[in-house]
Protein backbone atom coordinates (compact mmCIF):
# COMPACT_ATOMS: atom_id res chain seq x y z
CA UNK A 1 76.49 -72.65 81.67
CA UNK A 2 75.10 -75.83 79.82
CA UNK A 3 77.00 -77.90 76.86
CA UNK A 4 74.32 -75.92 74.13
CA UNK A 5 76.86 -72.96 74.49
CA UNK A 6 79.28 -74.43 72.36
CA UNK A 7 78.19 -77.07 69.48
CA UNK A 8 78.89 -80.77 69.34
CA UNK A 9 81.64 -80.10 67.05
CA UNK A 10 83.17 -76.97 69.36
CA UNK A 11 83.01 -79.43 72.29
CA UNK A 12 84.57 -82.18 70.29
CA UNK A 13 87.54 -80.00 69.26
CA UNK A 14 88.13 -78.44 72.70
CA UNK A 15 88.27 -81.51 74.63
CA UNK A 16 89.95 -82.94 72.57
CA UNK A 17 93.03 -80.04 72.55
CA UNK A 18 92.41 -80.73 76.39
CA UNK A 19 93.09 -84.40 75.95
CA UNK A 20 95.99 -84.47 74.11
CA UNK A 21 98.25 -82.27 76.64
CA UNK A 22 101.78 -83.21 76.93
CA UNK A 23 102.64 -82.07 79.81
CA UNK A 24 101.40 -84.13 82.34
CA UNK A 25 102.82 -82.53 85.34
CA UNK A 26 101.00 -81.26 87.90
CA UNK A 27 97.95 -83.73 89.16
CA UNK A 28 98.94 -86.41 87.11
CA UNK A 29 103.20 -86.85 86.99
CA UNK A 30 103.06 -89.68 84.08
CA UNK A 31 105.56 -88.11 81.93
CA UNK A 32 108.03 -89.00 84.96
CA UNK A 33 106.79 -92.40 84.62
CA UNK A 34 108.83 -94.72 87.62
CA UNK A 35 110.62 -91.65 89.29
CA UNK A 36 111.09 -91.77 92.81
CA UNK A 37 109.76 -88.39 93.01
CA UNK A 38 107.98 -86.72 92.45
CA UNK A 39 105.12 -88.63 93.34
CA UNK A 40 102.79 -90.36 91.11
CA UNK A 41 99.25 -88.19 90.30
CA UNK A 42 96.72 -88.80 88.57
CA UNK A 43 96.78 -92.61 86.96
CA UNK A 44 96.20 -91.25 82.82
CA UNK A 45 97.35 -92.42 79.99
CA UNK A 46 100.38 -90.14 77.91
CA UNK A 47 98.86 -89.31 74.74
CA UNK A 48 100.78 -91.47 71.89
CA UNK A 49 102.07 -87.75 69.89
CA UNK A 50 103.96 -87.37 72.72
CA UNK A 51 105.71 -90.47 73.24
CA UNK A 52 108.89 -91.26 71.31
CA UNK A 53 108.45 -94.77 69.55
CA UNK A 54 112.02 -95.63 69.83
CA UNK A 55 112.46 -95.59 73.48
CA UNK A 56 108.78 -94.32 75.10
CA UNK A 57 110.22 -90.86 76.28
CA UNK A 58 108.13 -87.95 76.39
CA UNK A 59 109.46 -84.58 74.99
CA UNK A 60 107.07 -82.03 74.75
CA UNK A 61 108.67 -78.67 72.43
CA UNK A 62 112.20 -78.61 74.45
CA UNK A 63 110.79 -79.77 77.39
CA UNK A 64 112.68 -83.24 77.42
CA UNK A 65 111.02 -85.78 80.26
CA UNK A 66 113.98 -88.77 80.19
CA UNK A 67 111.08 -91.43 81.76
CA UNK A 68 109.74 -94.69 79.31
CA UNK A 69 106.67 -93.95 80.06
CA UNK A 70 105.25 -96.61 78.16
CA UNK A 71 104.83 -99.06 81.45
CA UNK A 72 102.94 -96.17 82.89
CA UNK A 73 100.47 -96.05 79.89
CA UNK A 74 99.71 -100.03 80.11
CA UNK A 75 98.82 -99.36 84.19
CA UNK A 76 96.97 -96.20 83.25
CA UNK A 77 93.18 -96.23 84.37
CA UNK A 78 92.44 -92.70 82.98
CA UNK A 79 92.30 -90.30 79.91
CA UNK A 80 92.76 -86.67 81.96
CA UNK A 81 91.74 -83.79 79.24
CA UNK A 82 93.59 -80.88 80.91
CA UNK A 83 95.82 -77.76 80.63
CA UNK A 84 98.56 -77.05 83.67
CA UNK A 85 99.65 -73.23 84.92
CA UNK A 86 102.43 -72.46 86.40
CA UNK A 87 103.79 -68.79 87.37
CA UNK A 88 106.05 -67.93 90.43
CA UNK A 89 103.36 -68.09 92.64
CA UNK A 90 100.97 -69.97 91.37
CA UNK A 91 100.25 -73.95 89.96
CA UNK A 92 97.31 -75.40 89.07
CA UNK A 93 95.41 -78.28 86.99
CA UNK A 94 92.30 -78.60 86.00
CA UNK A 95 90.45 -80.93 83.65
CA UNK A 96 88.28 -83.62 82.73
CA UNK A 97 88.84 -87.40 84.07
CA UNK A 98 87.26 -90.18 82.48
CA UNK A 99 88.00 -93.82 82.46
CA UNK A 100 89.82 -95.15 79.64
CA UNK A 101 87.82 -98.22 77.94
CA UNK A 102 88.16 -101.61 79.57
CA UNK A 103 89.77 -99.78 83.05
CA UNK A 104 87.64 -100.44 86.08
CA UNK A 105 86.50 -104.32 84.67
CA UNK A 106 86.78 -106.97 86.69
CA UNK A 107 86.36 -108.02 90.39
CA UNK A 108 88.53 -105.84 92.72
CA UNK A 109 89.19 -103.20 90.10
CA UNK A 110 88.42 -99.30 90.59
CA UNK A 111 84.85 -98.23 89.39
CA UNK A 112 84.61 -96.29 85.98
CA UNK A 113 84.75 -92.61 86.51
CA UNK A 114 83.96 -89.63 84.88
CA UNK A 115 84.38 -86.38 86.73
CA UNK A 116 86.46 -82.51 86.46
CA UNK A 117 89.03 -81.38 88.78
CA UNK A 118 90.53 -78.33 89.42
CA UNK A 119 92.97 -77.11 91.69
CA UNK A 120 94.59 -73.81 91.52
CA UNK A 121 97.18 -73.00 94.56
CA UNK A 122 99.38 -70.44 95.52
CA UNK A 123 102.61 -73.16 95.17
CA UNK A 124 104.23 -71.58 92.58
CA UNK A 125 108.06 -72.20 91.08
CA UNK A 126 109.38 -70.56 94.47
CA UNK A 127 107.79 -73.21 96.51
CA UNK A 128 109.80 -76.02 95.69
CA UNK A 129 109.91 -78.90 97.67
CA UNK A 130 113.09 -79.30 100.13
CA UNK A 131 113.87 -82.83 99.86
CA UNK A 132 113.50 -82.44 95.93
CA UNK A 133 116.39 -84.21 94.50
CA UNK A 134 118.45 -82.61 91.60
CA UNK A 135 117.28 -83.25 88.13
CA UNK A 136 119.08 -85.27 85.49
CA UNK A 137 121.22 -83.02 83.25
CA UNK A 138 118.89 -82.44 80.27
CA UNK A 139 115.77 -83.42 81.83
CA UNK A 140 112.52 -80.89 82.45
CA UNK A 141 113.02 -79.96 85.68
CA UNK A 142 110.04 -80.83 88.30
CA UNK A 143 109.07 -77.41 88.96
CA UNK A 144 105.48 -78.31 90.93
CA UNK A 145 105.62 -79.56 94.58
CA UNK A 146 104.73 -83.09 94.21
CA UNK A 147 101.99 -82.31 96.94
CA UNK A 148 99.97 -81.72 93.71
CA UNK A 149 100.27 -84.75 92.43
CA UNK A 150 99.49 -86.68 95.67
CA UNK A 151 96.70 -84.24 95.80
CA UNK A 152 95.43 -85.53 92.34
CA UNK A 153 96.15 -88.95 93.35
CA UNK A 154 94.45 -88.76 96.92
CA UNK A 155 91.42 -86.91 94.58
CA UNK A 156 91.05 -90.12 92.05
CA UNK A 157 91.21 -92.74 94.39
CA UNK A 158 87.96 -91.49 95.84
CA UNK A 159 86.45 -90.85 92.96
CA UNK A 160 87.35 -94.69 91.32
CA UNK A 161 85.76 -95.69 94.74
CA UNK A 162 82.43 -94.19 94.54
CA UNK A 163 82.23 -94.41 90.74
């Protein structure tokens, strides 16, 4: 498959559908922005439709997150253009990394990078962690082992080093 199977336009409008997913999940755990667990994925940035201007929350339909995840969006080195999956027995991620302008400058800093990642496991809703803590009352519960997030994490920090 090449890019001339879909337009400029088509391309345009898909990735950017992909780009402005709210729930941020699975390889990348922003929308739990400062949690203990689970762990912390991919570093992206939580699209701004998302993000409640009053206190930086991130409720997605009824799916209520409970984290400011506004300290996580000024550390955030990536724009992640993605769509989760999650049945019983299956979880997965995939999407398209890229760095966000200005991430990756400067001496010491992680390279720019630009690449797709997909994982698609058999660690479904039944295959919850066992030392997952409860969930706030109200709050979306974390229903991916957070071995998918390191994953994503482990995944991007060799990718920012070979740029």
């Amino acid at each position: 498959m090449t890019a001339d199977l879909l337009s400029a336009s088509s391309r345009e409008f898909f990735t950017g559908h992909l780009a402005d997913q709210g729930l941020n999940q699975a390889l990348s755990t922003t929308n739990w922005c400062g949690r203990d667990y689970p762990a912390a994925g991919i570093p992206q940035r939580v699209p701004d439709r998302w993000i409640d201007p009053d206190d930086g929350t991130v409720t997605v339909a009824e799916r209520v997150f409970g984290q400011d995840v506004r300290p996580c969006n000024e550390t955030a080195e990536v724009e992640f253009a993605h769509k989760t999956g999650l049945t019983n027995q299956a979880g997965g991620d995939a999407g398209i990394v890229r760095s966000l302008p200005g991430a990756g400058a400067g001496a010491g800093a992680a390279r720019q990078r630009s690449y797709i990642v997909v994982v698609y496991t058999n660690l479904g809703l039944r295959f919850a962690d066992a030392h997952k803590p409860a969930d706030p009352p109200g709050i979306h519960p974390v229903s991916y082992t957070e071995k998918i997030a390191t994953l994503g994490r482990d995944i991007d920090l060799i990718m920012a080093r070979r740029g």
